[in-house]
Protein backbone atom coordinates (compact mmCIF):
# COMPACT_ATOMS: atom_id res chain seq x y z
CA UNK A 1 0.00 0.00 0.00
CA UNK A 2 2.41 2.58 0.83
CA UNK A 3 4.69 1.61 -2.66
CA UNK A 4 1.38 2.42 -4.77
CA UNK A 5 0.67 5.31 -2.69
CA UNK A 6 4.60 6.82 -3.45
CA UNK A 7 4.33 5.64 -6.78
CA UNK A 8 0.98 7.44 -7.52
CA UNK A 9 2.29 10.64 -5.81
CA UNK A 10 5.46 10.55 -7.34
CA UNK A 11 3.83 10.10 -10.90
CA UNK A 12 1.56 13.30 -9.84
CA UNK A 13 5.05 15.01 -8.82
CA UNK A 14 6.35 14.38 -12.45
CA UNK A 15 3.39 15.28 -14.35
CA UNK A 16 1.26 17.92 -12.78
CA UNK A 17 1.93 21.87 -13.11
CA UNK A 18 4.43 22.90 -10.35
CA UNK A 19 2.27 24.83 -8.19
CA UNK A 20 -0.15 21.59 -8.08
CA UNK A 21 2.65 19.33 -7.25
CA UNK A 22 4.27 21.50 -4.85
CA UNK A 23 0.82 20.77 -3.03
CA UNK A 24 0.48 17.61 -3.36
CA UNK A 25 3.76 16.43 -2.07
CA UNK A 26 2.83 18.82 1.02
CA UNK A 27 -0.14 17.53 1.76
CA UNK A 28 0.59 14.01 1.60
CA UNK A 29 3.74 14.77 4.34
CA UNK A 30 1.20 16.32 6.59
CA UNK A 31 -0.71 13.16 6.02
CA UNK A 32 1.52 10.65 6.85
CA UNK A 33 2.73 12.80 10.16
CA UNK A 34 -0.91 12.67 11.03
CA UNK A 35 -1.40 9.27 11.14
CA UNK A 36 1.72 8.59 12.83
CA UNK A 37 1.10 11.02 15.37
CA UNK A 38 -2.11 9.05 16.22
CA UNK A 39 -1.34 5.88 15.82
CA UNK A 40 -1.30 4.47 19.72
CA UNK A 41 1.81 4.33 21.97
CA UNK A 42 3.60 1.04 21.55
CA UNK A 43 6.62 0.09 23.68
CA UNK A 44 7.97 -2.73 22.08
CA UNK A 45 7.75 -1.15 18.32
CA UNK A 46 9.67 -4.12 16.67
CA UNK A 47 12.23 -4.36 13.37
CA UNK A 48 9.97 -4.24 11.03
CA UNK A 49 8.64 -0.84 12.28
CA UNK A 50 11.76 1.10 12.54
CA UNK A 51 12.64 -0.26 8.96
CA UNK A 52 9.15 1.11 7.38
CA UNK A 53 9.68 4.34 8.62
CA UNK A 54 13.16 4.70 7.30
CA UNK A 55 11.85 3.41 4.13
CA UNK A 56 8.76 6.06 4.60
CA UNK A 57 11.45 8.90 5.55
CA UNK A 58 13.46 8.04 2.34
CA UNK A 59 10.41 8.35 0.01
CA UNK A 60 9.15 11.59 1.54
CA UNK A 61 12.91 12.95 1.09
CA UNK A 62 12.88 11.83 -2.35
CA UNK A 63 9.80 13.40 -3.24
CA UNK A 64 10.15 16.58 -1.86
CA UNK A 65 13.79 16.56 -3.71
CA UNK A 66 11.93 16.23 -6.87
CA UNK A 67 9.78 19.33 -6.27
CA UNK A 68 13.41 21.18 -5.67
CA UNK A 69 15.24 19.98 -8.73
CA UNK A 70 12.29 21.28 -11.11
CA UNK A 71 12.01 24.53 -9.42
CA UNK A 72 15.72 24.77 -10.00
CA UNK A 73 15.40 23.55 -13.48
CA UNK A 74 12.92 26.23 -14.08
CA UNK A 75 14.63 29.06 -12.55
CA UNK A 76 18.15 28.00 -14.05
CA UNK A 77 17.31 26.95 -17.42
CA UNK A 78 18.22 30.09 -19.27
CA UNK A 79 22.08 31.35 -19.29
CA UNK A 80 22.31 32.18 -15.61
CA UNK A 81 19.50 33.38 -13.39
CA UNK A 82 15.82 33.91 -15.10
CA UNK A 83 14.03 36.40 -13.96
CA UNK A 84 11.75 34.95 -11.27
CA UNK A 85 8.41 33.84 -12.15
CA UNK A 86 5.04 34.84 -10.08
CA UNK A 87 3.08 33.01 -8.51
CA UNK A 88 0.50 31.35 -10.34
CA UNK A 89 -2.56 31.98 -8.35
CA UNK A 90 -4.75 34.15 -5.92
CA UNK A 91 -2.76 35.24 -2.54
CA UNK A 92 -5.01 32.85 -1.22
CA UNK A 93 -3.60 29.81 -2.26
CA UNK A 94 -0.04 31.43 -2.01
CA UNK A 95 -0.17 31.84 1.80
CA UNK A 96 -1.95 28.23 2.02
CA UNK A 97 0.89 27.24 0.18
CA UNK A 98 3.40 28.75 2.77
CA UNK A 99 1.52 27.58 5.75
CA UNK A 100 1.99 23.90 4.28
CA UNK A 101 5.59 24.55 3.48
CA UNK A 102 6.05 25.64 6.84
CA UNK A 103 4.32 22.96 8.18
CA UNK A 104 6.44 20.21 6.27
CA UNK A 105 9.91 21.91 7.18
CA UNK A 106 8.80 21.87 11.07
CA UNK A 107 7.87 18.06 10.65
CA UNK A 108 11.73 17.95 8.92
CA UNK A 109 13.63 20.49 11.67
CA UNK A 110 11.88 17.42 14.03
CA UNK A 111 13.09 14.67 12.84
CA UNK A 112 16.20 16.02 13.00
CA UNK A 113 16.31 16.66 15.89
CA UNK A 114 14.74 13.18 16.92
CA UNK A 115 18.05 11.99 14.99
CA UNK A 116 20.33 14.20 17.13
CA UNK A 117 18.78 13.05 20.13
CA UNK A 118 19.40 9.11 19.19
CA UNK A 119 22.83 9.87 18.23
CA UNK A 120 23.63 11.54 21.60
CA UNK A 121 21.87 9.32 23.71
CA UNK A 122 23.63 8.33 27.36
CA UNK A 123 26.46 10.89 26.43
CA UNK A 124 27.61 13.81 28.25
CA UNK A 125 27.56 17.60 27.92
CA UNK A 126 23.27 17.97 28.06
CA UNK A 127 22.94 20.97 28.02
CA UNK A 128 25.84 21.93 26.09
CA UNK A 129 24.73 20.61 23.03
CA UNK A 130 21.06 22.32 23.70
CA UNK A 131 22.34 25.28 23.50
CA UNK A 132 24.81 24.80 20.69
CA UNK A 133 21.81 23.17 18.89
CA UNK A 134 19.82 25.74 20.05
CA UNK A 135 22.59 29.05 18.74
CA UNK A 136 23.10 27.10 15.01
CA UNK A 137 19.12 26.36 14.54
CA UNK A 138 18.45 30.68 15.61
CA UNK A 139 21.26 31.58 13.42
CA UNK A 140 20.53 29.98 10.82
CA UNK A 141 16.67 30.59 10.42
CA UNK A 142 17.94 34.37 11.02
CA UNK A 143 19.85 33.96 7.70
CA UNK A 144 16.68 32.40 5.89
CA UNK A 145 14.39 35.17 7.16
CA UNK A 146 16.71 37.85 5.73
CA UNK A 147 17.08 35.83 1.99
CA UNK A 148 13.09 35.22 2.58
CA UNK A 149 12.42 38.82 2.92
CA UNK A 150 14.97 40.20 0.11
CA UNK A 151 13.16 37.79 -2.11
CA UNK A 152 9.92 39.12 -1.16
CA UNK A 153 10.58 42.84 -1.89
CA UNK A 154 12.27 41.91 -5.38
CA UNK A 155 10.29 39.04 -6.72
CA UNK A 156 6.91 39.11 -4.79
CA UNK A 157 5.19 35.47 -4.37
CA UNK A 158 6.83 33.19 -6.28
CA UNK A 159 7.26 29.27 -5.52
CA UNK A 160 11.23 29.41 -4.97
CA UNK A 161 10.18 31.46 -1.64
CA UNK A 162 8.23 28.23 -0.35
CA UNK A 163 11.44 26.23 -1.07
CA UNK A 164 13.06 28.58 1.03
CA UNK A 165 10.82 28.73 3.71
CA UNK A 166 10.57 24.81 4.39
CA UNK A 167 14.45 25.69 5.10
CA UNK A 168 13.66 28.46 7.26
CA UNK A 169 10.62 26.39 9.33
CA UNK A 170 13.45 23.83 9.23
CA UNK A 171 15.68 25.54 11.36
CA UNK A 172 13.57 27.52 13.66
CA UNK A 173 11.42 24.66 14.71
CA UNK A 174 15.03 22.95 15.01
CA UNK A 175 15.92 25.92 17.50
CA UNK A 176 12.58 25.52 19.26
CA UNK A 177 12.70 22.03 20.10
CA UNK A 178 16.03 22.35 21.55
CA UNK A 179 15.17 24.91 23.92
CA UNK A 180 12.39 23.16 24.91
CA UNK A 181 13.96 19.89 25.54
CA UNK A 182 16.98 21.53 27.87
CA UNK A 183 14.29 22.04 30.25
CA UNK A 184 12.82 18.18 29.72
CA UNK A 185 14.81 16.94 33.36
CA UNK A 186 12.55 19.19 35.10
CA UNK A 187 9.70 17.61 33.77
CA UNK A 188 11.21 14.24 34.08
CA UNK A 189 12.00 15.04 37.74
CA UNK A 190 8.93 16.68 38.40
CA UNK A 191 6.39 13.68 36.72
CA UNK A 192 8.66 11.35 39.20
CA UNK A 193 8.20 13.66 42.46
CA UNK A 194 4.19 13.81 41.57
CA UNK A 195 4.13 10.29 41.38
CA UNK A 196 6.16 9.62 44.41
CA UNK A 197 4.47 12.08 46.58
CA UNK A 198 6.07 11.83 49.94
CA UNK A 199 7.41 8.40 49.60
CA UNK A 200 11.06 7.27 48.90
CA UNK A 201 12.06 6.73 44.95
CA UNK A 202 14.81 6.67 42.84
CA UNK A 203 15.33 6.87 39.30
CA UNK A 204 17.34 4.17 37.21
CA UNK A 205 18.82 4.51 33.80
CA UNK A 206 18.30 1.63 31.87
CA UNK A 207 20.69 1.71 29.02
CA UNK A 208 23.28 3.40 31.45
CA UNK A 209 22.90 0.98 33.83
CA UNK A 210 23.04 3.55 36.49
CA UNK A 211 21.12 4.97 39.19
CA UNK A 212 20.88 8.67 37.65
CA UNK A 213 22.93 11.39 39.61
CA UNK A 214 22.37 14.22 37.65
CA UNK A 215 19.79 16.62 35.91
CA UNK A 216 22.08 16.30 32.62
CA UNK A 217 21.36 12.73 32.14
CA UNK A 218 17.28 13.62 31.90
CA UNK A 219 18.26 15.99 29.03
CA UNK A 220 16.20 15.24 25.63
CA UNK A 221 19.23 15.02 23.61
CA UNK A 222 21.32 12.66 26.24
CA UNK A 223 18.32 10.48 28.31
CA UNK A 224 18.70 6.75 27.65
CA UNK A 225 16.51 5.94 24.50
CA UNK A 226 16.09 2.28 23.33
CA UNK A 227 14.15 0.30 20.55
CA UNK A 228 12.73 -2.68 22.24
CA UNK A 229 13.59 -1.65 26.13
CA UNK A 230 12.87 0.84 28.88
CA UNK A 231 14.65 4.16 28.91
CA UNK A 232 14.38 4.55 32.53
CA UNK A 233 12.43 2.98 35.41
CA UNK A 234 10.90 4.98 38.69
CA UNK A 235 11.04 2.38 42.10
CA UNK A 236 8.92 4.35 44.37
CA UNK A 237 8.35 2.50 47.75
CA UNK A 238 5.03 3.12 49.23
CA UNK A 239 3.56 1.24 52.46
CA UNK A 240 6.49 -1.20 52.62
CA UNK A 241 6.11 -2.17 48.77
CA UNK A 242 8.16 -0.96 45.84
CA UNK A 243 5.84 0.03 42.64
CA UNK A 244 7.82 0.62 39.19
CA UNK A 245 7.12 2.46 36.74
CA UNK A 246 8.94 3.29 33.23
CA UNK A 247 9.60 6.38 31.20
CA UNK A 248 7.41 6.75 27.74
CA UNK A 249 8.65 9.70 25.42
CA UNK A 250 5.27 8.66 23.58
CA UNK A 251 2.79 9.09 27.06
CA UNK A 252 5.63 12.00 28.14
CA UNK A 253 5.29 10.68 31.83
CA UNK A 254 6.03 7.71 33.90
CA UNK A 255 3.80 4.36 33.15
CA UNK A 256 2.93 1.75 35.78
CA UNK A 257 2.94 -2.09 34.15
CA UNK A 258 3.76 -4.98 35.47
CA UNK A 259 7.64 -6.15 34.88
CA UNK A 260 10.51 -6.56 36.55
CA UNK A 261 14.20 -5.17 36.20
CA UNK A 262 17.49 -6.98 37.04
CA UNK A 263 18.45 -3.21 38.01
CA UNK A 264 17.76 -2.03 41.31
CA UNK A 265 18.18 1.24 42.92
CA UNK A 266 17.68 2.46 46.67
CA UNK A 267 14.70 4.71 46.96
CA UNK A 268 15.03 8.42 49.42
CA UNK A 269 13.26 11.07 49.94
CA UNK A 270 13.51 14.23 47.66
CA UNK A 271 15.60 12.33 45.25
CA UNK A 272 15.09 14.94 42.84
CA UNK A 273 16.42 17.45 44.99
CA UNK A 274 19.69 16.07 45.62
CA UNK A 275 20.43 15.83 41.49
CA UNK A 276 23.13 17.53 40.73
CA UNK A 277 22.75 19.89 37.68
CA UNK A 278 25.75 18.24 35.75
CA UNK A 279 27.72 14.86 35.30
């Protein structure tokens, strides 16, 4: 199902008038992200999974390079620079047109910086690389903004500045997300102190191995992420019983289910409090 569905929007790429494709290829991103938004939570995700949405990932880069190279081949097939085309429509459909382009290039700037976050995983320097993330993503979409309004003033609406703002929604929702996920051990910590209440608990990394020491380690970029596993697991001992939980980046809190861990860790009080803020 998904091959005929590429095939048939690919075909539609090829074929259709640029301002027709350029939607289509938008829209069907936003659909996909959609459904994979709602699909439900799943722990144990599988091979098979991981490998269809690489595939998936590969297609929707593929297509949207395809609306690219003919917007360069139209805008560079004279000697040099031709002057640039307007757009082809009502303002209407222009600024629907942006709003999808900035749409897909925030569903992009995420996945990379899903793919940052798997690359750094257990590692060191948190916050660090949150904020370098966060100076190169600001910088960057700075730059775009400029070239987006330059273009603007000389050339009006024309489809090259959608190319260039899927770049631009690339980088600032790149910034965003960064900022927002230096501040993700506080809302680690905090989910695990709500849960806890006034009882004894303790926090273990599973990949690490570790009992977690500092508020680095809960950092989006560096918290223990695995495929088929537990990131990390809350032991919380209540009335002379210890209740566990684990983390879900899906949920965003700390699930109770029934397993068990070879990892232990010794519950206190406030163990939130007594994090340090770095390694």
């Amino acid at each position: 199902m998904i091959l005929f569905t590429a095939f048939v929007v690919t075909v539609a790429l090829l074929l259709t008038p640029l301002a027709a494709a350029f939607r289509v290829a938008l829209f069907y991103a936003l659909i996909i992200y959609i459904i994979l938004w709602l699909e439900p939570p799943s722990r144990h995700e599988g091979v098979n999974y991981t490998l269809g949405m690489l595939f998936l990932g590969l297609i929707l880069f593929a297509q949207f390079s395809l609306i690219i190279i003919r917007v360069l081949v139209r805008e560079f097939r004279a000697k040099g620079m031709v002057e640039l085309k307007p757009y082809p429509a009502s303002p209407i459909f222009f600024y629907t047109d942006l709003l999808l382009a900035c749409s897909l290039g925030g569903l992009i700037g995420a996945k990379i910086f899903i793919a940052i976050a798997w690359t750094l995983s257990t590692g060191d320097g948190g916050f660090n690389a949150h904020y370098l993330v966060t100076l190169i993503g600001f910088t960057l979409f700075s730059g775009t903004l400029w070239l987006l309004v330059v273009m603007f003033k000389k050339h009006g609406q024309s489809q090259s500045i959608l190319i260039v703002s899927v770049f631009a929604a690339i980088f600032f929702y790149l910034a965003i997300l960064s900022v927002l996920g230096s501040f993700y051990p506080r809302y680690v910590v905090g989910n695990a102190a709500k849960i806890a209440r006034d009882n004894p608990y303790c926090i273990i990394l599973e990949k690490r191995g570790t009992t977690a020491e500092a508020l680095e380690e809960f950092t989006f970029f560096t918290m223990d992420k695995q495929r088929y596993n537990y990131h990390a697991t809350l032991t919380v001992h209540r009335d002379g019983e210890r209740s566990q939980y684990y983390w879900s980046y899906r949920y965003g809190r700390f699930v109770k289910d029934k397993f068990t861990t070879q990892r232990q860790c010794s519950p206190i009080l406030h163990f939130g409090e007594k994090l340090t803020k770095y390694s």
